[in-house]
Protein backbone atom coordinates (compact mmCIF):
# COMPACT_ATOMS: atom_id res chain seq x y z
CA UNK A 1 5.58 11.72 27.80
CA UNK A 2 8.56 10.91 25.29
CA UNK A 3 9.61 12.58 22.59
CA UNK A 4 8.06 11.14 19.56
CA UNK A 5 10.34 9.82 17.05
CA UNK A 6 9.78 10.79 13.24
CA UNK A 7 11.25 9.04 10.35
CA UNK A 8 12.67 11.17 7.47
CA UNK A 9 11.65 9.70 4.21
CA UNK A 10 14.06 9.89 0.81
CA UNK A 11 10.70 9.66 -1.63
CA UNK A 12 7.66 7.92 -1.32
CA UNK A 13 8.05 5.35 -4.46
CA UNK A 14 6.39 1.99 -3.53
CA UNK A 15 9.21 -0.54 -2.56
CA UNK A 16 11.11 -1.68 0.27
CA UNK A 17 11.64 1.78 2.42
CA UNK A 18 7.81 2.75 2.32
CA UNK A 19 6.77 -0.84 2.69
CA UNK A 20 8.67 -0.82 5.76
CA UNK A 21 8.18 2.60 7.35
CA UNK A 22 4.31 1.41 6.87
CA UNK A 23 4.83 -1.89 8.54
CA UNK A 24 6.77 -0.31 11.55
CA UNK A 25 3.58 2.37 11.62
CA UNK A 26 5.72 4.84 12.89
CA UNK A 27 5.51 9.20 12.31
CA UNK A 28 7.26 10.10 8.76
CA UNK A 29 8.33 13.69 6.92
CA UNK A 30 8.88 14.12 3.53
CA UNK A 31 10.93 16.98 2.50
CA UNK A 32 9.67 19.15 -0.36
CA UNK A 33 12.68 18.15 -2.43
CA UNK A 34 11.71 14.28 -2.76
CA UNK A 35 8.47 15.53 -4.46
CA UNK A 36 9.90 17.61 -6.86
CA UNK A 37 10.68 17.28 -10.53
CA UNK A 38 13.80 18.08 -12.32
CA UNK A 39 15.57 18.49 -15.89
CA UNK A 40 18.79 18.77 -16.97
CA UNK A 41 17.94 19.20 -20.64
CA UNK A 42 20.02 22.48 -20.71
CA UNK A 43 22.62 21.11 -18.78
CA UNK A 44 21.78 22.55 -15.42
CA UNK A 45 19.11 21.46 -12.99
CA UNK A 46 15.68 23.09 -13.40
CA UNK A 47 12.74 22.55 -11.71
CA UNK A 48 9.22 21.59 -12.98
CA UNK A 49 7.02 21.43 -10.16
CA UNK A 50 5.76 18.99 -8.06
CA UNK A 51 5.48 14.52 -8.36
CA UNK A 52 2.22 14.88 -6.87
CA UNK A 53 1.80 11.15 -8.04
CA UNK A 54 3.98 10.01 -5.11
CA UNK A 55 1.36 11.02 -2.25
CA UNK A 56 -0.86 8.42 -4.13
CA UNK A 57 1.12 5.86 -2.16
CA UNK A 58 1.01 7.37 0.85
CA UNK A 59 -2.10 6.25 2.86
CA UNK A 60 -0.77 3.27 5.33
CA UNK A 61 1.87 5.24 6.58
CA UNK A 62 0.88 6.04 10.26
CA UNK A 63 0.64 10.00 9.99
CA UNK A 64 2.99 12.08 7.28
CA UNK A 65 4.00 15.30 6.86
CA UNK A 66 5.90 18.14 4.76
CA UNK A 67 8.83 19.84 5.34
CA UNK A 68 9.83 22.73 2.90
CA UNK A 69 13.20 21.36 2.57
CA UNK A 70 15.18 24.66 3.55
CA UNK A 71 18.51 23.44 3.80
CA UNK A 72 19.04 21.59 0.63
CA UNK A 73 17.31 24.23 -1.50
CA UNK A 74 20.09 27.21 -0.21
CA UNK A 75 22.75 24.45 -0.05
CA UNK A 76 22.63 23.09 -3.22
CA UNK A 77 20.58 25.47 -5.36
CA UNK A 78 21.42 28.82 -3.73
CA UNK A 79 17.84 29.23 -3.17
CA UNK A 80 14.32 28.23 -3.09
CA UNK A 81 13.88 26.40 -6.61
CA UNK A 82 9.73 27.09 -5.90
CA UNK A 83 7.97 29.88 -5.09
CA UNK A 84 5.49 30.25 -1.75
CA UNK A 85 2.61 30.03 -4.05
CA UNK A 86 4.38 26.70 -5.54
CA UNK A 87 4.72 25.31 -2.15
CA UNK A 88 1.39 25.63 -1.18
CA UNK A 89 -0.17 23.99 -3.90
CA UNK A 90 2.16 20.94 -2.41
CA UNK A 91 0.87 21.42 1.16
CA UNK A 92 -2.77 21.38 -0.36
CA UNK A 93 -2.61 19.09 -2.19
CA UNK A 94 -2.70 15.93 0.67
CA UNK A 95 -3.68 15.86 4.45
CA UNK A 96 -0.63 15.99 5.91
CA UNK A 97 0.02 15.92 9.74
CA UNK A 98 1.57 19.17 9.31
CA UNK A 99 3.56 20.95 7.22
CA UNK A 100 6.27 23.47 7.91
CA UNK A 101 6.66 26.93 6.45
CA UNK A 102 9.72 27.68 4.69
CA UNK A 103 12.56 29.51 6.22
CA UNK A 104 16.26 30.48 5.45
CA UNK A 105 18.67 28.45 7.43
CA UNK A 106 21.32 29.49 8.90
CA UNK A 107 23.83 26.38 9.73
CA UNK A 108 27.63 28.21 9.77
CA UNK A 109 28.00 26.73 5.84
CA UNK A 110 25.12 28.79 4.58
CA UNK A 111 25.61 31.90 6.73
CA UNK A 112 29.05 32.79 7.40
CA UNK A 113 29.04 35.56 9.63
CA UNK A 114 26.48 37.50 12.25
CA UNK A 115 25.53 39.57 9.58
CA UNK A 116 24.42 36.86 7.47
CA UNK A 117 22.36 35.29 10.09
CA UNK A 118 20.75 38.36 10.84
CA UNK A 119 19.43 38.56 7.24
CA UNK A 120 18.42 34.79 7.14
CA UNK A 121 16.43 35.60 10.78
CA UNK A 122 14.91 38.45 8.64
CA UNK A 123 13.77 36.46 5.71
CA UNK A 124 12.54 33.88 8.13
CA UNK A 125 10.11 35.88 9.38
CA UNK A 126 8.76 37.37 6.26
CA UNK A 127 8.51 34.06 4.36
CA UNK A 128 6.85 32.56 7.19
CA UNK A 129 3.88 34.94 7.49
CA UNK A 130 3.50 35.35 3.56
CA UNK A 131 3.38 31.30 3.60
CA UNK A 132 0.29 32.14 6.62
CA UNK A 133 -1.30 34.92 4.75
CA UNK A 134 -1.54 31.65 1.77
CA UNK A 135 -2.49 29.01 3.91
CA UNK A 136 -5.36 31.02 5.27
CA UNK A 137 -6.50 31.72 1.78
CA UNK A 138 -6.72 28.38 1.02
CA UNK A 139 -8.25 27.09 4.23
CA UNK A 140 -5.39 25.05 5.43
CA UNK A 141 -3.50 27.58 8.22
CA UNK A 142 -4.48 25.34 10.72
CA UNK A 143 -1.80 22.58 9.60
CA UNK A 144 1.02 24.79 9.02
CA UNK A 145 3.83 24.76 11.43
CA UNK A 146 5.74 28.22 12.17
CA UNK A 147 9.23 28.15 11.48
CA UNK A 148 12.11 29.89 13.64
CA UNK A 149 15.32 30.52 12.90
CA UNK A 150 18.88 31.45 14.66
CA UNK A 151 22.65 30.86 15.49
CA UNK A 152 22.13 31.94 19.31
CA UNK A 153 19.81 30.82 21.90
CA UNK A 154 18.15 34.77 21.62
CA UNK A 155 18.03 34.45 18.01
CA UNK A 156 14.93 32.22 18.18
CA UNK A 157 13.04 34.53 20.81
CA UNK A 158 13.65 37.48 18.06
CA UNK A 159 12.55 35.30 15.37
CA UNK A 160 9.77 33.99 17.46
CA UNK A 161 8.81 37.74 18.21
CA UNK A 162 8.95 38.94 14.54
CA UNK A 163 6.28 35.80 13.42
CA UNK A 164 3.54 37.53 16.17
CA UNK A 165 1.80 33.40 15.60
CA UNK A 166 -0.58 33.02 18.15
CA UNK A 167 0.60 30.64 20.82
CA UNK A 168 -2.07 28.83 22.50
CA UNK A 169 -1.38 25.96 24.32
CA UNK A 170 -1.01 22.65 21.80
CA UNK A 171 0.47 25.76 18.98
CA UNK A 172 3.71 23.61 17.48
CA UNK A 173 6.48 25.67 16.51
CA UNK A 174 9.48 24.34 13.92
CA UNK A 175 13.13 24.77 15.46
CA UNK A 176 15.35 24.97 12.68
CA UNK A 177 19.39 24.53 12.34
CA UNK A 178 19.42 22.06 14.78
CA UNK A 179 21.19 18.88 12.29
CA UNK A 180 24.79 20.05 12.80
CA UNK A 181 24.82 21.60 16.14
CA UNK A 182 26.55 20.58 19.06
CA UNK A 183 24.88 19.38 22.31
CA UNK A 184 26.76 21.52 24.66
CA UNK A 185 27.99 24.92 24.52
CA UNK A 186 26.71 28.66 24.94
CA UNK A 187 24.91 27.53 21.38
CA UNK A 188 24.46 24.19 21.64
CA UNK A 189 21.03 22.57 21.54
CA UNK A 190 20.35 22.21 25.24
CA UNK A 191 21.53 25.99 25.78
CA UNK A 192 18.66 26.46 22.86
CA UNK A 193 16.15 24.64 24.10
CA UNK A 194 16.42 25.86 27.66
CA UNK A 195 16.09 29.44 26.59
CA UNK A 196 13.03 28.62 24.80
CA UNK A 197 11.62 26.64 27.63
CA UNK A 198 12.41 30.09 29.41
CA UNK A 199 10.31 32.10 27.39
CA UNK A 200 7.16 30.62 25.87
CA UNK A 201 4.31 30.07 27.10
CA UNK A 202 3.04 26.93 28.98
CA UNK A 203 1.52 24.15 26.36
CA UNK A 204 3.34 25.19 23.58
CA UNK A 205 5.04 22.65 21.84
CA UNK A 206 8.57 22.68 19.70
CA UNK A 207 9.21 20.04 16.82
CA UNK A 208 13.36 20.28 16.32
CA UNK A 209 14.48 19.21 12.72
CA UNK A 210 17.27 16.63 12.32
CA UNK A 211 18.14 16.51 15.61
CA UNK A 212 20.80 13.91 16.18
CA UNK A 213 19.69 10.84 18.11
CA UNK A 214 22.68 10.54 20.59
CA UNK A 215 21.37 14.02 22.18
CA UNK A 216 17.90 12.40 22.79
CA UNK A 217 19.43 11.69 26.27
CA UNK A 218 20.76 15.16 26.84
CA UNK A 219 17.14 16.17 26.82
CA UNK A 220 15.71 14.54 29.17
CA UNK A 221 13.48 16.89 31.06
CA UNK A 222 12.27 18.88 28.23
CA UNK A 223 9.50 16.07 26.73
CA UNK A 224 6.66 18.88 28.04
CA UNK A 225 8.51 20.91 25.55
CA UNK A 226 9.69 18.93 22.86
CA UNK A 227 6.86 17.19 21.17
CA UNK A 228 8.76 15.71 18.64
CA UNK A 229 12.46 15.05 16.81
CA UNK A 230 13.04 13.94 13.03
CA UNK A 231 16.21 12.75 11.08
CA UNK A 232 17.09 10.79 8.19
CA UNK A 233 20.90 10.02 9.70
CA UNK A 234 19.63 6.24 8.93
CA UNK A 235 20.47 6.88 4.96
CA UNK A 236 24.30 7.98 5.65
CA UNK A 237 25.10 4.97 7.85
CA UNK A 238 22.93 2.60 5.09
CA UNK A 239 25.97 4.61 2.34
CA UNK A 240 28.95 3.77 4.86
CA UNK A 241 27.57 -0.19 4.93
CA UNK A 242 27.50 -0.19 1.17
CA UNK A 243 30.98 1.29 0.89
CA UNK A 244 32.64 -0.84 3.16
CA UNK A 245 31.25 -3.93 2.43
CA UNK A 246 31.72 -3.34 -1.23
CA UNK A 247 28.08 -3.42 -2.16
CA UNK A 248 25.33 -1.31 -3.62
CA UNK A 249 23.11 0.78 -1.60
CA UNK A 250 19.84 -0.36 -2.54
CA UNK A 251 16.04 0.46 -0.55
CA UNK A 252 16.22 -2.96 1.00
CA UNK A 253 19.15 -1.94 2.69
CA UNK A 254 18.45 1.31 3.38
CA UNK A 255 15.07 0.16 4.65
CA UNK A 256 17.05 -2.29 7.12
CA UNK A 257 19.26 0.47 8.93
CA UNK A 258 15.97 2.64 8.83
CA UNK A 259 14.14 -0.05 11.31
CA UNK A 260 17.84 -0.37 13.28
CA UNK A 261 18.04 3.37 13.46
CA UNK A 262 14.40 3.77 14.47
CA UNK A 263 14.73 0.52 17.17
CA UNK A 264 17.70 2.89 18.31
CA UNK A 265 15.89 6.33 18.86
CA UNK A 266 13.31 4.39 20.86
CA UNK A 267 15.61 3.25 23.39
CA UNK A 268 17.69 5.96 23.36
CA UNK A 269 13.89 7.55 23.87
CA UNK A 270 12.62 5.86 26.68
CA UNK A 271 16.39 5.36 28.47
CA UNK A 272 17.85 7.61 31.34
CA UNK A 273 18.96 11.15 31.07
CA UNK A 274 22.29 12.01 30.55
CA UNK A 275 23.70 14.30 32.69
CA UNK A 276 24.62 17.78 30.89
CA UNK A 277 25.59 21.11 32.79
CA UNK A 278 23.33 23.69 31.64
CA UNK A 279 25.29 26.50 30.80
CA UNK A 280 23.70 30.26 31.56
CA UNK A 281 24.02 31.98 28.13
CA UNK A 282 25.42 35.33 28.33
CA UNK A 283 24.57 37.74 25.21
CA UNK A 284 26.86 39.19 23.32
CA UNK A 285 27.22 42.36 22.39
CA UNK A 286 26.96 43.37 19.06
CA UNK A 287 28.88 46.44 18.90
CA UNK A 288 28.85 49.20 16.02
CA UNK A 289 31.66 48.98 14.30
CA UNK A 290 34.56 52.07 14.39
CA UNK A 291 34.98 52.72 11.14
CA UNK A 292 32.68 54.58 8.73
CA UNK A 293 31.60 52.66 5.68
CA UNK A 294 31.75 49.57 8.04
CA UNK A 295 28.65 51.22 10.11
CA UNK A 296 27.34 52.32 6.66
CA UNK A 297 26.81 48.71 6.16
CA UNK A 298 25.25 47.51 9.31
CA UNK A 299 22.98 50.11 8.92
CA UNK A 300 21.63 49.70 5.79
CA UNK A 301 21.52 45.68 6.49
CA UNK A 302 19.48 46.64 9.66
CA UNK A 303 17.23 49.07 7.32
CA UNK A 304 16.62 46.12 4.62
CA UNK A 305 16.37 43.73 7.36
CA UNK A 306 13.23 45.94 8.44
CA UNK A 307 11.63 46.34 5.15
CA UNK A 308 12.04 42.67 4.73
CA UNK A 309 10.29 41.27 7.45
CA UNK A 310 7.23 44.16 6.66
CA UNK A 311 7.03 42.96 3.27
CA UNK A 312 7.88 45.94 1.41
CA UNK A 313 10.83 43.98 0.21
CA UNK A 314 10.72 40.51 -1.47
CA UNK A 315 12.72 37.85 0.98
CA UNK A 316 14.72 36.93 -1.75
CA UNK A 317 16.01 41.02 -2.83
CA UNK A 318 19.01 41.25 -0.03
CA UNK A 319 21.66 41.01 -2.22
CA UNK A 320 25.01 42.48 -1.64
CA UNK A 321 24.63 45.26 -4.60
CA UNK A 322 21.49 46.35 -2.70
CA UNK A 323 23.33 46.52 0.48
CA UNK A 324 25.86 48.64 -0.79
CA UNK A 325 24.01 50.73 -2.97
CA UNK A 326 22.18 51.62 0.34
CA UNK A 327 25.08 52.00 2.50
CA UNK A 328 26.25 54.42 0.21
CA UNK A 329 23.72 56.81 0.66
CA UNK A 330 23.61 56.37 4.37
CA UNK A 331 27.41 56.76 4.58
CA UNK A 332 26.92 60.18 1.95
CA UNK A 333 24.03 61.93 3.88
CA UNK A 334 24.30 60.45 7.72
CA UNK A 335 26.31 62.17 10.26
CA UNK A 336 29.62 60.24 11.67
CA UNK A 337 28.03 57.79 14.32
CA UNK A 338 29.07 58.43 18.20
CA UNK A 339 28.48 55.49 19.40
CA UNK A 340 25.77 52.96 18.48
CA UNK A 341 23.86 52.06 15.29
């Protein structure tokens, strides 16, 4: 079976991209952010809630669905503009396919270092089950897709670990920071989606967000695991067009590399593998550091990370002062570590 191909959607206004994307009756997403409503009447951006009018034009399209829009939200806002409650009066609010829980990415320009990912894994988790604990209040559980997070191929397994979803066989499970990764490499995508081949169970599918279409070919082999891909690369070559041919980007154009970029994915789809050496990936250690106040801190990260994910902290309350603050009284009242964390 292939890997189905999903088209990424910038909005859902009637005109020449949704006209299209319902004539070619392919799979679409819609990320959170294209529904939402802003102001700048204080001379910053501000949301308002949701364009629910949008989903009016919807039905034609051959399935849609919802992604929380993780990555923009922490990339250009710093955080999640909407609350979980906020989101899933979205997800409610139209049938969709499916729609993902939000997470906390963790591509290497939102979380600089291990430490950083480790909190991001953390928040992951905890924003994931208090967006299941919502859905099941509201009767709509059964569409939302689980969310996992990491930088490393173990990463997801720990993330996967810390959700405890049930994983029956048809379960579908988000893959997240997968847009700018490479295709080979200890943490590259195949080295990924080997592991997690590895370690869940049979029938259990994996939809990978923004997944470049050149690596369709890489995996080849892992269509039993990888139900589907998405992307909406088609907008940034429709912007290079424009620029170089000295014209505007407008929908009909975009809507014209959309069908090019989707004729693409098909073939690259339903083409021959391309041969990739799959690399074993060997774990690194994360040793305690030597000094002090530097342990102090990995400690009291580990600690928050803990009361994060058990929801006696909000997702959202790992801030630096709180770090320190508690690695201050760790590094006051603990003994001098010997050797390990």
């Amino acid at each position: 079976m292939a890997i189905e191909i999903m088209v990424g959607l910038p909005h859902l206004r009637e005109g020449p991209i949704l006209r299209r994307a319902k004539g070619m009756q392919m799979p679409a997403l819609i990320s959170a952010n294209a529904l939402s409503r802003w102001t700048r009447r204080r001379g910053w951006p501000e949301w308002l809630g949701w364009n629910l009018q949008q989903l009016q034009h919807a039905p034609g399209l051959a399935s849609l669905a919802l992604d929380s829009a993780g990555f923009v939200a922490l990339a250009h806002y710093g955080a999640y503009p909407w609350t979980v409650d906020d989101y899933m009066i979205l997800a409610a609010s139209y049938p969709f396919r499916w729609f993902a829980s939000m997470d906390y990415c963790v591509e290497p320009e939102i979380a600089r270092d291990r430490d950083e990912v480790l909190d991001r894994i953390a928040r992951t988790i905890r924003v994931n089950l208090d967006c299941r604990t919502r859905a099941r209040d509201l009767g709509i559980d059964r569409r939302l897709m689980p969310v996992i997070q990491g930088r490393r191929p173990e990463d997801y397994e720990r993330c996967l670990e810390g959700l405890a979803h049930p994983l029956s066989p048809g379960t579908l499970i988000g893959i997240g920071s997968m847009c700018r990764r490479h295709v080979g490499g200890p943490d590259g995508l195949v080295a990924v989606f080997d592991h997690l081949d590895r370690v869940l169970p049979q029938g259990v599918l994996v939809h990978a967000f923004g997944v470049k279409g050149t690596a369709l070919s890489y995996l080849k082999g892992l269509e039993h695991r990888i139900a589907s891909i998405d992307s909406q690369a088609y907008g940034q070559a429709a912007r290079r067009d424009a620029f170089r041919r000295g014209i505007a980007k407008t929908d009909a154009l975009v809507a014209d590399h959309m069908q090019r970029w989707t004729r693409s994915q098909l073939t690259r789809s339903s083409g021959p593998a391309r041969d990739h050496q799959r690399q074993l990936t060997l774990p690194i250690a994360d040793r305690p550091p030597d000094d002090r106040w530097e342990w102090a801190i990995a400690r009291a990260r580990a600690e928050i990370r803990g009361l994060v994910e058990e929801g006696a902290l909000d997702h959202d309350a790992m801030t630096a002062g709180w770090i320190e603050q508690w690695a201050a009284d760790i590094y006051h009242s603990a003994p001098q570590p010997a050797s390990s964390v």
